[in-house]
C-alpha atoms as a PDB file:
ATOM      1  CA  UNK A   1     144.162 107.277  56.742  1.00  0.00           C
ATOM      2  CA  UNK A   2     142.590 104.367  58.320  1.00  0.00           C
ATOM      3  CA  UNK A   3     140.920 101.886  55.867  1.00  0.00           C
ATOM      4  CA  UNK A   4     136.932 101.429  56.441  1.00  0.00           C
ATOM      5  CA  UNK A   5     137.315  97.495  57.569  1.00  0.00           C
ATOM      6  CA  UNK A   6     139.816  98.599  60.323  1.00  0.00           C
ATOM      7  CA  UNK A   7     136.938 101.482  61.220  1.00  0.00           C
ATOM      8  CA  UNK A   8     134.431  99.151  61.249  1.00  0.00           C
ATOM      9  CA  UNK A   9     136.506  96.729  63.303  1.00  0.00           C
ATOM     10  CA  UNK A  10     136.777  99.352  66.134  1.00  0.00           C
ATOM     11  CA  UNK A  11     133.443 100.073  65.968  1.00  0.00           C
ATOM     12  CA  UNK A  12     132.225  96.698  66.568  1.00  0.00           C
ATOM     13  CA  UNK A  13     134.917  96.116  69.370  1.00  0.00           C
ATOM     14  CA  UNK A  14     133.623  99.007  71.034  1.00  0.00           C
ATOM     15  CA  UNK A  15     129.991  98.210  70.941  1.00  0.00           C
ATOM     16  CA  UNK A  16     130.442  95.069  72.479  1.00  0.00           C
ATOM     17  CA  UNK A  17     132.296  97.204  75.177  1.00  0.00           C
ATOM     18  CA  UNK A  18     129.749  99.042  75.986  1.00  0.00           C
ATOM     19  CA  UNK A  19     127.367  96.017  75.891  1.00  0.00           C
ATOM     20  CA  UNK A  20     129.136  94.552  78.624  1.00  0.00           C
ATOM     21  CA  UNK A  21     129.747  97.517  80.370  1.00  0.00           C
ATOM     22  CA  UNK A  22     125.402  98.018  80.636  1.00  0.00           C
ATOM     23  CA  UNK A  23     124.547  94.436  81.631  1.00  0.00           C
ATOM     24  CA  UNK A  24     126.093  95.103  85.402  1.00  0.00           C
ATOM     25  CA  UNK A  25     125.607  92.538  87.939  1.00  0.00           C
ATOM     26  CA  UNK A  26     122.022  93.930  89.970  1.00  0.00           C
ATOM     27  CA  UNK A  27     123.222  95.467  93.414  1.00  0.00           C
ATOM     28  CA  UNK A  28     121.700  93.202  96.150  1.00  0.00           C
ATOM     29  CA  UNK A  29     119.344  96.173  97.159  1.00  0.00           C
ATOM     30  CA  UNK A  30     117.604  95.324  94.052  1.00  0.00           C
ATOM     31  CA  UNK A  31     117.824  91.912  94.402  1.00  0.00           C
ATOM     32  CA  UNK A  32     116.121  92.329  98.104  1.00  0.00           C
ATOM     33  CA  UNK A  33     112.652  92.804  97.194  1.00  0.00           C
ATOM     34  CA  UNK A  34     112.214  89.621  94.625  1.00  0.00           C
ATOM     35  CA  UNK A  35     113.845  88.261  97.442  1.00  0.00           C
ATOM     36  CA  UNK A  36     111.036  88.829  99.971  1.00  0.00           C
ATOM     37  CA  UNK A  37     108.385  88.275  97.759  1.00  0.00           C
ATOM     38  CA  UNK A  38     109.451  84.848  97.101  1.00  0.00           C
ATOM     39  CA  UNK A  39     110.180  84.135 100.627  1.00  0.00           C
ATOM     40  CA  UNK A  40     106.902  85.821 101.578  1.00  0.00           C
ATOM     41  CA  UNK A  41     104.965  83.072  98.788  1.00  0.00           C
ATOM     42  CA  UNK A  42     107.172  80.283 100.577  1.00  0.00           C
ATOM     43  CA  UNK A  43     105.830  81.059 104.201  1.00  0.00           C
ATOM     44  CA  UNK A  44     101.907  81.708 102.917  1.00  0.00           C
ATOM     45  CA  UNK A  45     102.140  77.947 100.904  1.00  0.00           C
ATOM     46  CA  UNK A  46     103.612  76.685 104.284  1.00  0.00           C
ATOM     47  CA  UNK A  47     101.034  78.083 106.089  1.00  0.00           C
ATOM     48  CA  UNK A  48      98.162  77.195 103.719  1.00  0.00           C
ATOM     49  CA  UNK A  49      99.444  73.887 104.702  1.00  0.00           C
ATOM     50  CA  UNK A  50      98.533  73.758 107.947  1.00  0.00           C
ATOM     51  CA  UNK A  51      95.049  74.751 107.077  1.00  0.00           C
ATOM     52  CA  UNK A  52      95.018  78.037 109.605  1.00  0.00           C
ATOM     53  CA  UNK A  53      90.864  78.240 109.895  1.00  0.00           C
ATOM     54  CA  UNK A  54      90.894  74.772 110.921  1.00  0.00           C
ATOM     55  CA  UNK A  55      93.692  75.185 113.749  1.00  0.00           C
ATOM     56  CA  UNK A  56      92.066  78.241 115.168  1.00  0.00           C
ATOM     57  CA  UNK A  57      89.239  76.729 115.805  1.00  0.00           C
ATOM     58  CA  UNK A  58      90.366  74.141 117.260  1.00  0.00           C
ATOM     59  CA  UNK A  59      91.943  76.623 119.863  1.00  0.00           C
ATOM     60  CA  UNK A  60      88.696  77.916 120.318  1.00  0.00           C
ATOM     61  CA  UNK A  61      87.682  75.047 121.908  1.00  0.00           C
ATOM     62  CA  UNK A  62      91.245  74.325 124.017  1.00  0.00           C
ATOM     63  CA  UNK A  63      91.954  77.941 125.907  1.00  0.00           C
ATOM     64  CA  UNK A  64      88.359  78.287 127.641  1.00  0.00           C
ATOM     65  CA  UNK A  65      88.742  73.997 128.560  1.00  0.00           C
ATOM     66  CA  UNK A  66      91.855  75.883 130.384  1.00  0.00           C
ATOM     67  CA  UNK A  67      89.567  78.116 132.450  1.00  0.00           C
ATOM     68  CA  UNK A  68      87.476  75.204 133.694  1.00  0.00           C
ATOM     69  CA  UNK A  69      90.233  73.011 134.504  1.00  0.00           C
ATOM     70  CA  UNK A  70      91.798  75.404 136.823  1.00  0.00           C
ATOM     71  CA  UNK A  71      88.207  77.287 137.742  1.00  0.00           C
ATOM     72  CA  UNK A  72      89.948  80.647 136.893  1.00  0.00           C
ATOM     73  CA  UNK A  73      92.517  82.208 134.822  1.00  0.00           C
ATOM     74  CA  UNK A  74      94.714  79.586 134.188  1.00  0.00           C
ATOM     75  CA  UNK A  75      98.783  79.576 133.697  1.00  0.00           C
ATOM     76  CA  UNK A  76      99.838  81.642 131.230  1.00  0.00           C
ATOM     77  CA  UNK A  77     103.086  78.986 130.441  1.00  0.00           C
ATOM     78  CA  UNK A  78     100.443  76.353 129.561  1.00  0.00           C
ATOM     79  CA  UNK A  79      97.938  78.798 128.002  1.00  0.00           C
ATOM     80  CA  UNK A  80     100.874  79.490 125.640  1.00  0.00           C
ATOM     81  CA  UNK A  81     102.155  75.708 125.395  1.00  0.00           C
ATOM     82  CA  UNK A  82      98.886  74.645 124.697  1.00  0.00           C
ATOM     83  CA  UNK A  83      98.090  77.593 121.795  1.00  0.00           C
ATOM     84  CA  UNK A  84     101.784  77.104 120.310  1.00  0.00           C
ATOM     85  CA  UNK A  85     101.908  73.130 120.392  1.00  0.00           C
ATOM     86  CA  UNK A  86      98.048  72.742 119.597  1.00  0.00           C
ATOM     87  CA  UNK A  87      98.886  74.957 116.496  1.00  0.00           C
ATOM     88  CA  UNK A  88     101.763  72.746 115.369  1.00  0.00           C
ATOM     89  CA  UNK A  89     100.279  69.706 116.339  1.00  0.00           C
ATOM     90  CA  UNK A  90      97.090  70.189 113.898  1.00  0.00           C
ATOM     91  CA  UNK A  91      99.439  72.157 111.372  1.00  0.00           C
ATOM     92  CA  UNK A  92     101.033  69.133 111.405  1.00  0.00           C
ATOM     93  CA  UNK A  93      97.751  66.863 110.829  1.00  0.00           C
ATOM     94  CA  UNK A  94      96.840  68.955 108.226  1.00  0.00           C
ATOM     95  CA  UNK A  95      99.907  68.777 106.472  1.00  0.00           C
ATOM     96  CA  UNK A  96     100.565  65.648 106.354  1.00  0.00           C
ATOM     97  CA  UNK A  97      96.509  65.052 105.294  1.00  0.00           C
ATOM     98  CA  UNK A  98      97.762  67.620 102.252  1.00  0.00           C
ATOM     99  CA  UNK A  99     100.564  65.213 101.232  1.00  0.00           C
ATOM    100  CA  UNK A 100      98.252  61.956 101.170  1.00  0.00           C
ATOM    101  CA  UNK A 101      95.279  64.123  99.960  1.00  0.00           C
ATOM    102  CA  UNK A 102      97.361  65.451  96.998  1.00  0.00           C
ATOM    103  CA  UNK A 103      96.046  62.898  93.850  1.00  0.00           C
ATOM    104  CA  UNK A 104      92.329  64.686  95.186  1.00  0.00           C
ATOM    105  CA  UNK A 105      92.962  68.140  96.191  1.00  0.00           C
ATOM    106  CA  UNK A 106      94.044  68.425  92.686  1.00  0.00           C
ATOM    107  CA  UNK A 107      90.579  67.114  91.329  1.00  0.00           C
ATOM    108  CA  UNK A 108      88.013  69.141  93.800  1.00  0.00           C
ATOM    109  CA  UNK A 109      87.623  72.910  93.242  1.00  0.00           C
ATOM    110  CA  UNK A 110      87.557  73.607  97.021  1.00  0.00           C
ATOM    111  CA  UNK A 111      91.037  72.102  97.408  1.00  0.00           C
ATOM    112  CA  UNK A 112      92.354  72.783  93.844  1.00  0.00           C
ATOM    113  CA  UNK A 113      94.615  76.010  95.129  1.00  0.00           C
ATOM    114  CA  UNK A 114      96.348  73.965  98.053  1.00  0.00           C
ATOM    115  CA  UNK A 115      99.828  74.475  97.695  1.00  0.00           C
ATOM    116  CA  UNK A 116     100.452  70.375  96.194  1.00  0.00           C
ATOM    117  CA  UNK A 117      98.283  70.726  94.088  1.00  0.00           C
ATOM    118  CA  UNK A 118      99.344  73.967  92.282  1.00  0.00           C
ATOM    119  CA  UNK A 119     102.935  72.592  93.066  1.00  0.00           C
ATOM    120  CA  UNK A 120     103.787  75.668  95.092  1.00  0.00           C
ATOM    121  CA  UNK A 121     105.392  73.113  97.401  1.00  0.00           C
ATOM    122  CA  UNK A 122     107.071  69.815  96.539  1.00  0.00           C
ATOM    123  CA  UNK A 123     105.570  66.516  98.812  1.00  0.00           C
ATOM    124  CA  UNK A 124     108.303  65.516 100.100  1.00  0.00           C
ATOM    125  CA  UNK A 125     109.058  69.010 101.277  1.00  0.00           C
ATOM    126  CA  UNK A 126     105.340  68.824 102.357  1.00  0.00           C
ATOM    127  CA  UNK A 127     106.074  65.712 104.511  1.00  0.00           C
ATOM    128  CA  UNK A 128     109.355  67.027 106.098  1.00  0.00           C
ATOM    129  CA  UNK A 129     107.330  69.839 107.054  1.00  0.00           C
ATOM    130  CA  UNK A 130     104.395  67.911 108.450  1.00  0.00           C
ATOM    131  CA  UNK A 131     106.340  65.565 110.723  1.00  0.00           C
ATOM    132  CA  UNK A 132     108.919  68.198 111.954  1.00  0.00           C
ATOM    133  CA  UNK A 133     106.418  70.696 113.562  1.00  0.00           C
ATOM    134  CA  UNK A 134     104.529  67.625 114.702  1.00  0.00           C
ATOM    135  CA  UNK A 135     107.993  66.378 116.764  1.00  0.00           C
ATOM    136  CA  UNK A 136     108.437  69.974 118.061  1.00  0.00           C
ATOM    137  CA  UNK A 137     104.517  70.002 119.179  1.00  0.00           C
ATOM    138  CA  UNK A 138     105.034  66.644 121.114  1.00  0.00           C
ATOM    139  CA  UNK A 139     108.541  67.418 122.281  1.00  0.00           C
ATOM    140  CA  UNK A 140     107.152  70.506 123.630  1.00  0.00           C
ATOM    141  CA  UNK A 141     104.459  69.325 125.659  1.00  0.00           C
ATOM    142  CA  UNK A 142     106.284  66.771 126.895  1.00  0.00           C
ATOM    143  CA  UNK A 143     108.957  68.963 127.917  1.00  0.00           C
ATOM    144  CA  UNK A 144     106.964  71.940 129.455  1.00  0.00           C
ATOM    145  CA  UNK A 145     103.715  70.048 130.885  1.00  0.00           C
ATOM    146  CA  UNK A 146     103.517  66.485 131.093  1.00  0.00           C
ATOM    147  CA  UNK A 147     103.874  62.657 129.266  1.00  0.00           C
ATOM    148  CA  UNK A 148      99.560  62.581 129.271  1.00  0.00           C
ATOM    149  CA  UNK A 149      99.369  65.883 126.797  1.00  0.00           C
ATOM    150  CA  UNK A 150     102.147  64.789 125.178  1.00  0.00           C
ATOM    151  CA  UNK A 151     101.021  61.252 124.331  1.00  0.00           C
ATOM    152  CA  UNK A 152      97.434  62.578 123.562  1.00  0.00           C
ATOM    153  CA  UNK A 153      98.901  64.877 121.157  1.00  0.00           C
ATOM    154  CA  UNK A 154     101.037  62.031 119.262  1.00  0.00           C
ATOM    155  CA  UNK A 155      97.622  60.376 119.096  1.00  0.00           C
ATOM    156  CA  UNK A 156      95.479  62.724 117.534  1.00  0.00           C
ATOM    157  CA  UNK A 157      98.194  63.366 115.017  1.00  0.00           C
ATOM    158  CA  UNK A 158      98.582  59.882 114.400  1.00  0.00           C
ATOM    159  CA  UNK A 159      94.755  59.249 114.511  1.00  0.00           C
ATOM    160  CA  UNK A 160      94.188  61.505 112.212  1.00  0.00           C
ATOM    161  CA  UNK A 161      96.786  60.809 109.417  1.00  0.00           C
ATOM    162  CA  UNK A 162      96.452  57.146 109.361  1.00  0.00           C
ATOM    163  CA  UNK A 163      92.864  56.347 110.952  1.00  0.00           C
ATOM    164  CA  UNK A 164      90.922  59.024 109.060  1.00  0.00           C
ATOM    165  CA  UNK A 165      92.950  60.534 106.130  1.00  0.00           C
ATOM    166  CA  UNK A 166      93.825  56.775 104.953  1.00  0.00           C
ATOM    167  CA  UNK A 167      91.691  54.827 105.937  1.00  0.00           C
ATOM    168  CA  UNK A 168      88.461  56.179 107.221  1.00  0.00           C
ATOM    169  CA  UNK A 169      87.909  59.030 104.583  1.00  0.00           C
ATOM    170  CA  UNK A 170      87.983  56.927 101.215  1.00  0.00           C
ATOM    171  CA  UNK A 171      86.054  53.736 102.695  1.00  0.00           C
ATOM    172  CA  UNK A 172      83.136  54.589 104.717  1.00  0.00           C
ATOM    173  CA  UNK A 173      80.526  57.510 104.466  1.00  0.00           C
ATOM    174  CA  UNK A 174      80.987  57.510 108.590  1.00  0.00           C
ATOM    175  CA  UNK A 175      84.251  59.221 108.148  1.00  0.00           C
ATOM    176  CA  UNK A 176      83.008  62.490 109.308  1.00  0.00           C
ATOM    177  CA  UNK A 177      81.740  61.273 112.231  1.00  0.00           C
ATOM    178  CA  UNK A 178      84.472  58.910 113.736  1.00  0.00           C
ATOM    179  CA  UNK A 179      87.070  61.812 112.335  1.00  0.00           C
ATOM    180  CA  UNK A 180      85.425  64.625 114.682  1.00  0.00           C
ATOM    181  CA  UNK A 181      88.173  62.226 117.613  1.00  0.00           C
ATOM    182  CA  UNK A 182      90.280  64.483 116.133  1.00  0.00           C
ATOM    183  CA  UNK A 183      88.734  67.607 116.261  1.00  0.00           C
ATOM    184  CA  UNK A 184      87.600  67.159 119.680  1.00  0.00           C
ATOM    185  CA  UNK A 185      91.101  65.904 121.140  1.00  0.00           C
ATOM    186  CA  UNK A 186      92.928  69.613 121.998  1.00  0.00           C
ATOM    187  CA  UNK A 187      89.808  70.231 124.491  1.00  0.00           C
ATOM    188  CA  UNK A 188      91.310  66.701 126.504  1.00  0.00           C
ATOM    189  CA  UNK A 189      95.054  67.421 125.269  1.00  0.00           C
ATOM    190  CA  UNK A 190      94.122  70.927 127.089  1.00  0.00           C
ATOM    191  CA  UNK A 191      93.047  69.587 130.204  1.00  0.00           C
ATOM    192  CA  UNK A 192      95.535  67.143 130.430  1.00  0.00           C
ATOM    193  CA  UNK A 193      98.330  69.624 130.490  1.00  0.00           C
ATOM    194  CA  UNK A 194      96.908  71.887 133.196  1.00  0.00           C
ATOM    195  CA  UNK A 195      95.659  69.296 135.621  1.00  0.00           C
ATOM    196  CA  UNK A 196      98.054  65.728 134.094  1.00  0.00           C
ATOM    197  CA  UNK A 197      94.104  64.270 134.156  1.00  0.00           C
ATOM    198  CA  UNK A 198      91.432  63.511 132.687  1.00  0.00           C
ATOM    199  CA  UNK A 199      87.951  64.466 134.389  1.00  0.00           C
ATOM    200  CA  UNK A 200      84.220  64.032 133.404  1.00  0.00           C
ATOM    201  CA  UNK A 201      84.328  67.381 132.529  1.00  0.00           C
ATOM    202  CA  UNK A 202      87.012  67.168 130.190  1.00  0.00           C
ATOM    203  CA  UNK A 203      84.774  64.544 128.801  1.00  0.00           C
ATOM    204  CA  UNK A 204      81.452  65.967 128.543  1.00  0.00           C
ATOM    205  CA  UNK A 205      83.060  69.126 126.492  1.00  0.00           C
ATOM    206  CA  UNK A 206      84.914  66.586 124.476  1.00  0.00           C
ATOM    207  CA  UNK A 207      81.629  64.923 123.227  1.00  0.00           C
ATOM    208  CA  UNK A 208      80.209  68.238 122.511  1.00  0.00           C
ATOM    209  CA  UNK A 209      82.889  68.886 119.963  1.00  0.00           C
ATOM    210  CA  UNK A 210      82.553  65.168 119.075  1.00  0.00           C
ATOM    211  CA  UNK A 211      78.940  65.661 118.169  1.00  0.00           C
ATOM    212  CA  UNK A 212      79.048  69.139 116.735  1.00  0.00           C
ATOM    213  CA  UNK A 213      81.346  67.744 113.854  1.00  0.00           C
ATOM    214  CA  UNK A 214      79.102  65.680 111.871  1.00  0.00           C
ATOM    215  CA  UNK A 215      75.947  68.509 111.500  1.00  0.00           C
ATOM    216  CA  UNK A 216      78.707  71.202 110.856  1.00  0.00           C
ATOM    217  CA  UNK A 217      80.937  69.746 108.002  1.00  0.00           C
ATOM    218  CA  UNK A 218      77.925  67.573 106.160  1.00  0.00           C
ATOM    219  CA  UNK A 219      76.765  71.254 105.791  1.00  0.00           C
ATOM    220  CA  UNK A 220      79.510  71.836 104.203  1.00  0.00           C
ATOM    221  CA  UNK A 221      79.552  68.744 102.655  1.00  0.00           C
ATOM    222  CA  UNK A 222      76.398  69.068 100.822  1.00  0.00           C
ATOM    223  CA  UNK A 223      77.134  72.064  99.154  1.00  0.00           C
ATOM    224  CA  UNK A 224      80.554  70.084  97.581  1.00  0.00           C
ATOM    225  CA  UNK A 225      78.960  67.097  97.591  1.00  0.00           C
ATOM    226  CA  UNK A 226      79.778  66.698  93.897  1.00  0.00           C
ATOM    227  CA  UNK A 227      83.287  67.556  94.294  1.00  0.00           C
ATOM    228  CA  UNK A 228      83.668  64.586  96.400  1.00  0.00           C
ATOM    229  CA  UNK A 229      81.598  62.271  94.357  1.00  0.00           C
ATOM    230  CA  UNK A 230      84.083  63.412  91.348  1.00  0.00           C
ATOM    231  CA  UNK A 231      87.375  62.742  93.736  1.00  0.00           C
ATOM    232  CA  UNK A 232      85.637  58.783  95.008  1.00  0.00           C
ATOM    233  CA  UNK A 233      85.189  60.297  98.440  1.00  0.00           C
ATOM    234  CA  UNK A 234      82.088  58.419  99.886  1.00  0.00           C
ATOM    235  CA  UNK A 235      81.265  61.293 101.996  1.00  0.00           C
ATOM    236  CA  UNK A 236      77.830  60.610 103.436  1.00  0.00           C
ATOM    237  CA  UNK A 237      76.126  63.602 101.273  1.00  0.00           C
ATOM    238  CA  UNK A 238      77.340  61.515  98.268  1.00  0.00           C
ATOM    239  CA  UNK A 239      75.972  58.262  98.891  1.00  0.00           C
ATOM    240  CA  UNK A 240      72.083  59.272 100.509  1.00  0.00           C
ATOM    241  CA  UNK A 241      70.025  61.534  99.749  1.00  0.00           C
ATOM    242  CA  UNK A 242      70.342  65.250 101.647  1.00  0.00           C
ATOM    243  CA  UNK A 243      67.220  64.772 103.602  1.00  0.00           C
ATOM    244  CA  UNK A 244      69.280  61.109 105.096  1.00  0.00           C
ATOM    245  CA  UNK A 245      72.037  63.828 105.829  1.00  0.00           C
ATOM    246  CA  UNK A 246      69.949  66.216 107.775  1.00  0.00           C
ATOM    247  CA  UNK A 247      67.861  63.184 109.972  1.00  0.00           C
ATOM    248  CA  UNK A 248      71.429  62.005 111.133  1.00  0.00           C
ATOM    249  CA  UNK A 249      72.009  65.522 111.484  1.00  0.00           C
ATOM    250  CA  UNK A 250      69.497  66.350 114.015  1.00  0.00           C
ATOM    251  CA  UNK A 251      70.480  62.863 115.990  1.00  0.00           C
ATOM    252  CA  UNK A 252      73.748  64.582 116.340  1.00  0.00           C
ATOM    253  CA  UNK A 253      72.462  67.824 116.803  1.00  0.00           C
ATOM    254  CA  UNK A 254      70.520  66.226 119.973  1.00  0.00           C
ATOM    255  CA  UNK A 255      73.429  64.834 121.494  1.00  0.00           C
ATOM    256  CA  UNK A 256      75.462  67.504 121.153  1.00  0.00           C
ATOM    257  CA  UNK A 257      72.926  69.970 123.138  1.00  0.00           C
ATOM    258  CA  UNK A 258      72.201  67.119 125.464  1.00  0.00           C
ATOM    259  CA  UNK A 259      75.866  66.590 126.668  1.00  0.00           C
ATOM    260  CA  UNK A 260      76.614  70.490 126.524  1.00  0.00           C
ATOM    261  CA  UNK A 261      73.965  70.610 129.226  1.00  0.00           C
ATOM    262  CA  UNK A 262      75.174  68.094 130.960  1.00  0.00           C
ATOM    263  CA  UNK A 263      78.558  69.719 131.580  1.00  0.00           C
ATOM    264  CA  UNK A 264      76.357  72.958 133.056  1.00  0.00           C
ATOM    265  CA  UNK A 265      76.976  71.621 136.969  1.00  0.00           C
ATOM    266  CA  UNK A 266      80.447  72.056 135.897  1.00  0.00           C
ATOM    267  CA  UNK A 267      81.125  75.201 133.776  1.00  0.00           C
ATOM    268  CA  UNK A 268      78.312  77.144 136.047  1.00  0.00           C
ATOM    269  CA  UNK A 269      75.379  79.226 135.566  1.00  0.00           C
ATOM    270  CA  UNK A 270      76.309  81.495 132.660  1.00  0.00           C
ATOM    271  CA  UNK A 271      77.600  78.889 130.715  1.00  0.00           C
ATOM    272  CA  UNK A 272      74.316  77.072 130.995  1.00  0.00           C
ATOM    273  CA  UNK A 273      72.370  79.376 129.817  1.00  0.00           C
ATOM    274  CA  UNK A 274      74.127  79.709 126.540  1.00  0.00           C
ATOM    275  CA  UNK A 275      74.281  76.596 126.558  1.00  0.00           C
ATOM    276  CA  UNK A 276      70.371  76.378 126.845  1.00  0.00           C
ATOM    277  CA  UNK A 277      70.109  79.152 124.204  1.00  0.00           C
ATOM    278  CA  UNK A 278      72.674  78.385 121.725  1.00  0.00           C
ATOM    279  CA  UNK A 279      71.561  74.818 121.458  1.00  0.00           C
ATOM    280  CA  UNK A 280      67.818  76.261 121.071  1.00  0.00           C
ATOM    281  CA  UNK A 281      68.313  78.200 118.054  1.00  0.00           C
ATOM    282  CA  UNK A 282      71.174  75.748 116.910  1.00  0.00           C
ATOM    283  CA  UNK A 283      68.140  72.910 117.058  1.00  0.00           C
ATOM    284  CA  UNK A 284      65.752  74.884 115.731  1.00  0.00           C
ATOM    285  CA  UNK A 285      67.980  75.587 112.030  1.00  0.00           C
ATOM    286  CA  UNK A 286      68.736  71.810 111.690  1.00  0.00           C
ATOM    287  CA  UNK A 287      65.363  70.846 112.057  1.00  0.00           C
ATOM    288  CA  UNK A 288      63.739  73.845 109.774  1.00  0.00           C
ATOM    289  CA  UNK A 289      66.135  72.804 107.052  1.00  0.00           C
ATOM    290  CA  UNK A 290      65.033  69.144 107.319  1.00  0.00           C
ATOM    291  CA  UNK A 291      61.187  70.174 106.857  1.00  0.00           C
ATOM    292  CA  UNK A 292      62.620  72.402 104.215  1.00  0.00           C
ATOM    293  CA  UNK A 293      64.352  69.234 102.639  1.00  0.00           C
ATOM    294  CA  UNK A 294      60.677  66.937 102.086  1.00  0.00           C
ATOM    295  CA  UNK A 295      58.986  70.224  99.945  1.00  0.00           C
ATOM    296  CA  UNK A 296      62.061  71.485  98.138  1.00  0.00           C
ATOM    297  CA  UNK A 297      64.616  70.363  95.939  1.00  0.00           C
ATOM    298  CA  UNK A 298      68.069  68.629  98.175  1.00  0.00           C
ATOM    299  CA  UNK A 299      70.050  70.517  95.146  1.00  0.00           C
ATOM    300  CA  UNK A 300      68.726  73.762  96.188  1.00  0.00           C
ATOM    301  CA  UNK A 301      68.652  73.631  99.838  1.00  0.00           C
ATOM    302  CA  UNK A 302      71.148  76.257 101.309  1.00  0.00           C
ATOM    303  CA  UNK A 303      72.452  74.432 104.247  1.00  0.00           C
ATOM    304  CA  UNK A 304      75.817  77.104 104.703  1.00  0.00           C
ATOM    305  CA  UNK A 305      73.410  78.939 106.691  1.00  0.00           C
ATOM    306  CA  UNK A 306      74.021  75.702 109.223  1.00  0.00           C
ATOM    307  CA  UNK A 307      77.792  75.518 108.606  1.00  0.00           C
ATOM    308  CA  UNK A 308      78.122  79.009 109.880  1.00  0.00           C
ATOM    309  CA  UNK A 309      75.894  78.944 112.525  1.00  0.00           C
ATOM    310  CA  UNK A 310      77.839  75.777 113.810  1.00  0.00           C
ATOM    311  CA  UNK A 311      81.106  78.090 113.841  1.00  0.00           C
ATOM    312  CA  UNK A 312      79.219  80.696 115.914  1.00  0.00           C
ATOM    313  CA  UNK A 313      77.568  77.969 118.350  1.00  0.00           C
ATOM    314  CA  UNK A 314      80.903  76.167 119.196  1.00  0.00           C
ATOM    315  CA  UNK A 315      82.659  79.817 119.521  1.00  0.00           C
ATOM    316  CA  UNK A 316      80.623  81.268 121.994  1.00  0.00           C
ATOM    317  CA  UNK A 317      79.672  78.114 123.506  1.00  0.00           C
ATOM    318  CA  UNK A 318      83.578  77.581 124.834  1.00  0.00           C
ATOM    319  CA  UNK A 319      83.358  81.647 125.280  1.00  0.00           C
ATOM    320  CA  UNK A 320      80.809  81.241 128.168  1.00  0.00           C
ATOM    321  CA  UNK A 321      82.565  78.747 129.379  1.00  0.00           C
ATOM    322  CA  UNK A 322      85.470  80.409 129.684  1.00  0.00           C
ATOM    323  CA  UNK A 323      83.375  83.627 130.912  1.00  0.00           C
ATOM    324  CA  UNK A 324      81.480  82.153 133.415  1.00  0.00           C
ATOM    325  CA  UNK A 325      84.127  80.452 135.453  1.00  0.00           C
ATOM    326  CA  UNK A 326      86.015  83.684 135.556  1.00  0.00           C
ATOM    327  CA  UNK A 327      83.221  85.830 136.792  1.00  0.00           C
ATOM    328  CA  UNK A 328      82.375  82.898 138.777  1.00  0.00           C
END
């Protein structure tokens, strides 16, 4: 008869048996769906990088600069070169604006979910990123259209990371305005890779875009305006007074409709008249919020209603272009 140590011996043995028998390596069809979802997190942080609204529309205002500068449907090859490498190219400015940004984005509730400053992505894998799709973007114009798109693209990229991210954005409450180079650059990058030229018409639609940036983001602006007063940024929203913001807002506003009409001998007859329309009611807005800014409170003044209305000017703006010198 077996003694009770020597039973409870075996009984221990064969519990720890059985405990490695039940902790089983997980079959990789488990494993496949953690798998995806973290790879599926990766790609959204790498893409939150990039800043997607801001890229698309920028491309709003580079395909329809395509239809003018070949006065019809233009190549598909460039149509695509200029989508694909005007996507990297400001994925890449925005990116690399992410990295330097990264002490502030972590202090401003707009910016506090970017992905370096919840740490979803490291900096320097933030900066690898950054300047790799910003070498493909030149590389590929350069490649498929010619050395002026390509060397326009390297600029705004550059422009953008060292001219305005460091240097223009913490030191001057003009920032917004001499930044909006930037933002206007695909429409020239776009006509420079269908026609290896610039024009007066390439121009004239550039200083719309120019001109539309100021009155759009200092909407936006004034609504965070205390977000960037907490970070040090001296945008102009933080250092005058809203109804300041709105009077240089309807200078801009001016200029903007004044050189969109101006490109109407250009971009034809249906283009003009949205032109003539869009700028009417886009005129009117800035102005009725700067009477509303002497009666009411600057805290209280809703001025998103601008910063969307902006969006839908520039979109259908570049829309008629594009429209009218197809039907045309």
């Amino acid at each position: 008869m077996a003694c009770p140590a020597s039973v409870a011996g075996r009984k221990v043995v064969a519990s720890q048996v059985s405990a490695v028998n039940v902790e089983r390596p997980v079959s990789p069809a488990r494993q496949r769906p953690a798998l995806l979802a973290r790879a599926g997190a990766a790609v959204r942080a790498y893409v939150a990088l990039t800043k997607p609204r801001i890229v698309e529309l920028l491309l709003i205002t580079a395909v329809p600069t395509l239809f003018l500068a070949y006065q019809g449907l233009p190549s598909l090859e460039v149509t695509v070169v200029v989508v694909l490498g005007g996507a990297l190219a400001a994925g890449s400015a925005n990116a690399l604006n992410c990295y330097i940004d990264r002490d502030i984005d972590q202090i401003m509730g707009r910016t506090r979910r970017r992905p370096l400053a919840t740490h979803t992505v490291s900096p320097r894998a933030a900066l690898t990123f950054g300047v790799a799709i910003g070498v493909i973007s030149v590389a590929l114009f350069a490649a498929t259209t010619n050395l002026l798109a390509a060397g326009l693209t390297l600029g705004a990229i550059l422009y953008y990371v060292f001219i305005y991210t460091l240097l223009l954005k913490r030191h001057t409450a003009q920032s917004t305005l001499w930044g909006g180079i930037c933002g206007a650059a695909p429409v020239l990058i776009a006509w420079a890779a269908a026609t290896g030229t610039l024009s007066w018409a390439a121009a004239g639609l550039f200083a719309v875009v120019f001109f539309w940036q100021p009155p759009h983001f200092w909407a936006l602006a004034i609504k965070y305006r205390e977000d960037y007063r907490s970070a040090g940024i001296p945008m102009l929203p933080v250092v005058a007074s809203v109804r300041r913001v709105l009077a240089e807002s309807i200078v801009y506003s001016w200029l903007m409709v004044a050189v969109s009409l101006a490109v109407w001998p250009a971009a034809g007859a249906v283009y003009g008249v949205a032109a003539l329309l869009l700028g009417a009611v886009f005129l009117y807005e800035v102005h009725r919020l700067f009477r509303q800014s002497g009666r009411a409170d600057g805290e209280k003044l809703v001025t998103m209603r601008l910063f969307h209305l902006s969006v839908t000017y520039l979109t259908l703006l570049f829309v008629a272009l594009a429209v009218g010198v197809f039907l045309h």
